[in-house]
Protein backbone atom coordinates (compact mmCIF):
# COMPACT_ATOMS: atom_id res chain seq x y z
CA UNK A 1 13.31 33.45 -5.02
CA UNK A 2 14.18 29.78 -5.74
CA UNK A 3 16.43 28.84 -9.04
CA UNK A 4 16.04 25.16 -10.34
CA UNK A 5 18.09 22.69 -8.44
CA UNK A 6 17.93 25.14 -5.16
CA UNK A 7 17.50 23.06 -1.92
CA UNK A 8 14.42 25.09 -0.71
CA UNK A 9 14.62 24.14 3.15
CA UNK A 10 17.98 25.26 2.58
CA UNK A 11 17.22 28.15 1.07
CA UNK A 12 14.55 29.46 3.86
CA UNK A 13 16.88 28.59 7.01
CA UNK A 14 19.70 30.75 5.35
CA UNK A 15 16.99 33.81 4.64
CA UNK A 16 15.90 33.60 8.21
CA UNK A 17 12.67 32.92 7.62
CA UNK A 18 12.06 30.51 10.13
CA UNK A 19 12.11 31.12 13.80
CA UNK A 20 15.06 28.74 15.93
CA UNK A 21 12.00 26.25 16.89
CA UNK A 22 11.18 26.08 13.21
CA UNK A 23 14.67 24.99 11.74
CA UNK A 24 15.43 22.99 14.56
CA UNK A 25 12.27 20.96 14.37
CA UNK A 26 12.60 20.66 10.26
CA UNK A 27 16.41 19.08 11.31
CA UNK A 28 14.06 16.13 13.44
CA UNK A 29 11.98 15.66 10.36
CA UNK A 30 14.62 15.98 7.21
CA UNK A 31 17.69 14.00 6.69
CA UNK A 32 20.35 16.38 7.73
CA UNK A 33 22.25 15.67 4.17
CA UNK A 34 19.85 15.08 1.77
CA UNK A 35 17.20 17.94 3.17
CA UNK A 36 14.39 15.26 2.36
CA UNK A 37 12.50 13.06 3.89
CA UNK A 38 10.41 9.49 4.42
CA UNK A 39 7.43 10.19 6.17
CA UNK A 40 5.66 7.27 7.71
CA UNK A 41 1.73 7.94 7.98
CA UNK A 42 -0.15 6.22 10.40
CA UNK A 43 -3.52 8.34 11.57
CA UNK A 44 -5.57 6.20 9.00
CA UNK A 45 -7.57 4.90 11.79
CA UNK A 46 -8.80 8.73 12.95
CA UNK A 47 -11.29 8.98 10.55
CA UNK A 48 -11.16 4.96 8.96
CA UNK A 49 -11.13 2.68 11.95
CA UNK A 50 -9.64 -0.39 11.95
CA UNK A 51 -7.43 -0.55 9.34
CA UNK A 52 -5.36 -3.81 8.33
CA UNK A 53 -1.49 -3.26 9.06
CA UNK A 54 -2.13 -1.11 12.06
CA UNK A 55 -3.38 -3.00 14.68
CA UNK A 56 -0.19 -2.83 16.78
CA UNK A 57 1.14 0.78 16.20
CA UNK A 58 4.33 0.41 17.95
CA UNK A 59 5.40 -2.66 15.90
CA UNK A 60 5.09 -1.05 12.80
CA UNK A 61 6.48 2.07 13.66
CA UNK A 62 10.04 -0.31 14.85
CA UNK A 63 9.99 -1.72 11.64
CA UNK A 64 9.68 1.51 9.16
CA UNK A 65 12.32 3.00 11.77
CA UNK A 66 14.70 0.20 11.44
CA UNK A 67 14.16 0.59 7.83
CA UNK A 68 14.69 4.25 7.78
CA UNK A 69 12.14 6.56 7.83
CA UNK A 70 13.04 10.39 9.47
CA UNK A 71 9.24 10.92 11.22
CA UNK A 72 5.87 9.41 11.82
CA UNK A 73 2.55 11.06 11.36
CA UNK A 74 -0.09 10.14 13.98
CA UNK A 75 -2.82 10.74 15.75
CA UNK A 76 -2.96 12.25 19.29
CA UNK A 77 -4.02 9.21 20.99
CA UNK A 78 -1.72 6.77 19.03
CA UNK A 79 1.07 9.22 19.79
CA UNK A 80 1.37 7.72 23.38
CA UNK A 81 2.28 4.08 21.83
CA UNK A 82 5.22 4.99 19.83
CA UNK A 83 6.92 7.22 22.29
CA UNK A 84 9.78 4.80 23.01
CA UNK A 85 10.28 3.42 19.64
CA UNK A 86 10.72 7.09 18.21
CA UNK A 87 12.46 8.97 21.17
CA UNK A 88 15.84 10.17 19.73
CA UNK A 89 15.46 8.35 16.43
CA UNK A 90 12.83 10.65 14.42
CA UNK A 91 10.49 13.50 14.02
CA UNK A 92 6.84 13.29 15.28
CA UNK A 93 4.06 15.29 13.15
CA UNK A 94 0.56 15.03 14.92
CA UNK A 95 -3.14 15.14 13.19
CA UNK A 96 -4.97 17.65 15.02
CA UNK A 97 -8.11 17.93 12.88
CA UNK A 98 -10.71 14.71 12.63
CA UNK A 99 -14.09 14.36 13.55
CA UNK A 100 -14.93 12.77 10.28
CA UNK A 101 -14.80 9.48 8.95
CA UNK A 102 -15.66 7.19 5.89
CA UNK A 103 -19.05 6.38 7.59
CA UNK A 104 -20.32 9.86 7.85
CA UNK A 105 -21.93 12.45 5.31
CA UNK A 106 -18.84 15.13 6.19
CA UNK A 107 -15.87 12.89 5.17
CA UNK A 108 -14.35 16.49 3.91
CA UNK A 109 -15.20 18.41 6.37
CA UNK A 110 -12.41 17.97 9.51
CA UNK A 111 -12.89 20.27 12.81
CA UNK A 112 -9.60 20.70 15.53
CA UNK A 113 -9.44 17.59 17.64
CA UNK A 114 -6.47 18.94 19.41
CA UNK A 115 -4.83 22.23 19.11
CA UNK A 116 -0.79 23.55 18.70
CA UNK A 117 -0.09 24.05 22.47
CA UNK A 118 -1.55 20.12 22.82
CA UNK A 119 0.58 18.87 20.10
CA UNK A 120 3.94 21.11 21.88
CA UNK A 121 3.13 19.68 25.49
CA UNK A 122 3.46 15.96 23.55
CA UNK A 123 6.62 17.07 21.97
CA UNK A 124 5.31 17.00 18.24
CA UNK A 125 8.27 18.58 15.69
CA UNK A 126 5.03 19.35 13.67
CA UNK A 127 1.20 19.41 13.49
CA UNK A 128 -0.72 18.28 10.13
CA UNK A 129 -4.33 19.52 9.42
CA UNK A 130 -6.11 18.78 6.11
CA UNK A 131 -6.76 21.51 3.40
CA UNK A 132 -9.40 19.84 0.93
CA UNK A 133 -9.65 22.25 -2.47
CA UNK A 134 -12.60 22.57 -4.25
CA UNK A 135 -14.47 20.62 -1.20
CA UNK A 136 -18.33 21.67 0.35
CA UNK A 137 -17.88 23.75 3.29
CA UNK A 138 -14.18 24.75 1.42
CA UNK A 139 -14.13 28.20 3.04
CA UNK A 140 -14.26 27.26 6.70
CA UNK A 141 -11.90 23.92 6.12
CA UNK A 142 -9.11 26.71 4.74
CA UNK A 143 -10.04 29.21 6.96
CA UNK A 144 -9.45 26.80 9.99
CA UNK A 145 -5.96 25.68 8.37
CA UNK A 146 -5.14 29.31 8.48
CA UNK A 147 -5.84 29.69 11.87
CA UNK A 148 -3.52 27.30 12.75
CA UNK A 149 -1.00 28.64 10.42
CA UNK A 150 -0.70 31.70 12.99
CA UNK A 151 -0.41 29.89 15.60
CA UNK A 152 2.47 27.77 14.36
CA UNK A 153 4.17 31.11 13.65
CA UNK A 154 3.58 32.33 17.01
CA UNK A 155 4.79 28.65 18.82
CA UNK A 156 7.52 27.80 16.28
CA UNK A 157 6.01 24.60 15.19
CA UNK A 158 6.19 23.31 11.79
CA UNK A 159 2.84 22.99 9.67
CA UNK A 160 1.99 19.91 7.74
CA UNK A 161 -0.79 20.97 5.10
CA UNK A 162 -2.84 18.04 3.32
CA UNK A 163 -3.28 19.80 0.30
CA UNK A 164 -6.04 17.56 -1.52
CA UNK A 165 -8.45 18.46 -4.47
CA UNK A 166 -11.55 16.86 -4.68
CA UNK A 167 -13.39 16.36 -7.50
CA UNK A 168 -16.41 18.54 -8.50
CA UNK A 169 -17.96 20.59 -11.20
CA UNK A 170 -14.61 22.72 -11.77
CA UNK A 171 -12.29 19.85 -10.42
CA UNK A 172 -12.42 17.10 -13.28
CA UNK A 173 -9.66 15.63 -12.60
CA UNK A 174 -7.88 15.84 -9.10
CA UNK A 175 -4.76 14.38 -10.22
CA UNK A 176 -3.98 17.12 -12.80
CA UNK A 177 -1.32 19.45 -12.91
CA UNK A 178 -4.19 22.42 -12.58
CA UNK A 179 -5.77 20.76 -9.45
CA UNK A 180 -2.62 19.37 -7.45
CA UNK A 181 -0.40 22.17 -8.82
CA UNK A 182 -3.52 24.81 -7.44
CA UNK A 183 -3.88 22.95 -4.55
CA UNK A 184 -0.86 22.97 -3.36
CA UNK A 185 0.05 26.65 -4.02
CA UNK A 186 -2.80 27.93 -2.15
CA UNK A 187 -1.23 25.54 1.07
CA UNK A 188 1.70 27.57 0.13
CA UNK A 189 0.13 31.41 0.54
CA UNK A 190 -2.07 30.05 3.92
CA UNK A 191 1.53 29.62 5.75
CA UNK A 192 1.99 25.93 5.47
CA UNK A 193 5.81 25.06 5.88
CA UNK A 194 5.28 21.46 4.22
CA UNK A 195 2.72 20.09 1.62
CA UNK A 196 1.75 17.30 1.10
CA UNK A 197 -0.52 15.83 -1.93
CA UNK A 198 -1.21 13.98 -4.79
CA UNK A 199 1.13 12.71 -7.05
CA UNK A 200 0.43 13.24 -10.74
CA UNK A 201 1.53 10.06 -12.53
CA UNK A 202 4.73 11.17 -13.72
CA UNK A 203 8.07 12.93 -13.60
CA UNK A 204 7.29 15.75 -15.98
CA UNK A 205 4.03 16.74 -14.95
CA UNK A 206 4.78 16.96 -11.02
CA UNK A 207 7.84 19.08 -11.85
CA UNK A 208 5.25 21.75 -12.82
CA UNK A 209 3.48 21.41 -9.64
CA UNK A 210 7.04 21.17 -7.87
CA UNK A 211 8.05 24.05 -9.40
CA UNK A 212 4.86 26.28 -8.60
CA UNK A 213 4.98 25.82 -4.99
CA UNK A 214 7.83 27.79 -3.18
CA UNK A 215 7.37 25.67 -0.32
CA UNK A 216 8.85 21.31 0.16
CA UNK A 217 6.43 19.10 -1.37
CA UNK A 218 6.10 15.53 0.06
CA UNK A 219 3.92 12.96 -1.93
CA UNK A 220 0.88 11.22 -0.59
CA UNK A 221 0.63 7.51 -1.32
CA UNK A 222 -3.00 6.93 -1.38
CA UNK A 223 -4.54 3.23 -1.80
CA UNK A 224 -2.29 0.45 -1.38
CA UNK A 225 -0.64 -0.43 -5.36
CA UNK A 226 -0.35 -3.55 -6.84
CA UNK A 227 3.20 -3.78 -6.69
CA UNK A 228 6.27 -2.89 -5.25
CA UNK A 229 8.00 -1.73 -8.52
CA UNK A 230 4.89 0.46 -8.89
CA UNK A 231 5.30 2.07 -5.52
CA UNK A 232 9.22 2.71 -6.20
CA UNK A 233 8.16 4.08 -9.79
CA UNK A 234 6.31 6.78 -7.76
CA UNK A 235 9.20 7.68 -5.73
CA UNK A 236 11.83 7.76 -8.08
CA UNK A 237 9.46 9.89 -10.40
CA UNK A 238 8.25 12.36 -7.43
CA UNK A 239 12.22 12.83 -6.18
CA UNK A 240 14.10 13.16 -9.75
CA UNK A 241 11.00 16.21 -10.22
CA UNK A 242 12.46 18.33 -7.00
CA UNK A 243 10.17 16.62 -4.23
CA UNK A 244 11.50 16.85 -0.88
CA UNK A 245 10.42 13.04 0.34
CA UNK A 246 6.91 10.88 0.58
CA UNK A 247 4.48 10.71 3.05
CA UNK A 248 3.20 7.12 2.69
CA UNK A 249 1.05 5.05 4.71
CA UNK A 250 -0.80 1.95 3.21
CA UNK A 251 2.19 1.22 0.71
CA UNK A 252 4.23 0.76 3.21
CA UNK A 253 3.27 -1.26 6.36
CA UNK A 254 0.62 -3.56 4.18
CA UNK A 255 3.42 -4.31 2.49
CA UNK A 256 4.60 -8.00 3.92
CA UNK A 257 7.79 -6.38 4.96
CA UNK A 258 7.09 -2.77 5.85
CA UNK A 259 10.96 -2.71 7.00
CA UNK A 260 12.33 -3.72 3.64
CA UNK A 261 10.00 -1.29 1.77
CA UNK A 262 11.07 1.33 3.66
CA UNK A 263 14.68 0.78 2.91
CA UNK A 264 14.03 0.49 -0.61
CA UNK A 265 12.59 3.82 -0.97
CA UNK A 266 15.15 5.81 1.81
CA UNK A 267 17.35 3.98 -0.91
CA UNK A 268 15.79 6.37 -3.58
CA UNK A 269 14.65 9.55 -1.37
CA UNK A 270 18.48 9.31 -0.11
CA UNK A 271 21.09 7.79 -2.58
CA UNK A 272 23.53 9.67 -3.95
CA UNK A 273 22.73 9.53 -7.44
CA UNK A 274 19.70 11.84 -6.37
């Protein structure tokens, strides 16, 4: 269906398959021109607690708005702090699974905190649930994210799948092509509208994993980098290989100025020369 350089939002809205609700909420979450997109995550503390950078939600999310990103992804009960700071401005995408953190035994294993209709009656353009490859207790974690695949369909609301491997007996590497490519396919034949996932270190090898998904890919950032110039790397890399924006958290408002850092990379994710 898609041909290299195809747009493939583009490409879906003008084969009808999304419903009105659908394309309309994508147009709150993707620049309008570019059809991409800076995702701002900021549900670390669901399932890591307190987290440095995040202590005052609504701060940060004024400063990666001012700086340019197109929609947040948070947590139901963070959702009520940034109301006034996003209304009008961006797109809202809402964590509905949880009930796991880094303290527990079942850090892979995420059960519905809220549901679709919860996330629609808080005006969310999007829901994101977690889809962990290659993970114990894999079979109900994809089984739930397919549940909730239908009932986007049914409500109109875009889904956000978390395509992540983890590593295991089969998964040796969770960064490969094989693992993220895999991954994010099987996102892809669930019903996901957007993926996101791992990056895998550079331009030519995430092209493959770009071009084996017929669905937008945005790129996870993971653990805060080093440096700047390492985080930009990433982006110019992930965009120039057909991605359709980031979805980064920790790079971004640990940074000492999460405004300028988000200007930098709606500076790649959005300039012309991409």
């Amino acid at each position: 269906m898609f041909k290299s350089g195809d747009n493939r939002i583009e490409v879906m809205v003008k084969a009808s398959m999304f419903s009105v609700g659908k394309i309309l909420r994508y147009s709150r979450i993707f620049n309008c021109n570019t059809r991409r997109t800076i995702i701002i995550a900021m549900d670390h503390g669901l399932f890591m607690g307190v987290v440095r950078g995040l202590e005052k939600p609504s701060e940060v999310a004024e400063k990666v708005l001012r700086g340019g990103a197109n929609a947040l992804l948070v947590s139901p009960g963070i959702a009520k702090f940034i109301v006034r700071e996003v209304s009008n401005r961006a797109g809202i995408i809402l964590r509905i699974d949880g009930a796991s953190t880094v303290y527990g035994s079942e850090s892979y294993y995420t059960k519905m905190i809220s549901s679709v209709k919860d996330a629609l009656k808080m005006g969310a353009d999007a829901v994101a649930v977690m889809g962990y490859v290659g993970a114990p207790k894999e079979s109900e974690i994809l089984g739930n994210l397919g549940a909730i695949a239908r009932e986007c369909e049914e409500y109109g609301i875009l889904l956000l799948a978390e395509m992540l491997p983890v590593k295991n007996e089969k998964i040796r590497d969770p960064f490969s092509v094989e693992a993220v490519g895999s991954a994010a396919r099987i996102g892809a034949e669930i019903g996901a509208d957007i993926i996101k996932t791992y990056y895998t270190g550079s331009e030519s090898s995430f092209r493959e994993v770009v071009e084996s998904c017929p669905i937008p890919i945005v790129v996870a950032g993971g653990p805060k980098m080093e440096t700047k110039e390492q985080v930009l790397e990433v982006v110019r890399g992930a965009i120039k290989a057909g991605a359709a924006g980031v979805a980064f958290g920790r790079n971004i408002w640990q940074h000492e100025d999460p405004e300028d850092m988000t200007r930098k990379i709606a500076e790649i994710v959005h300039g012309e020369d991409n």
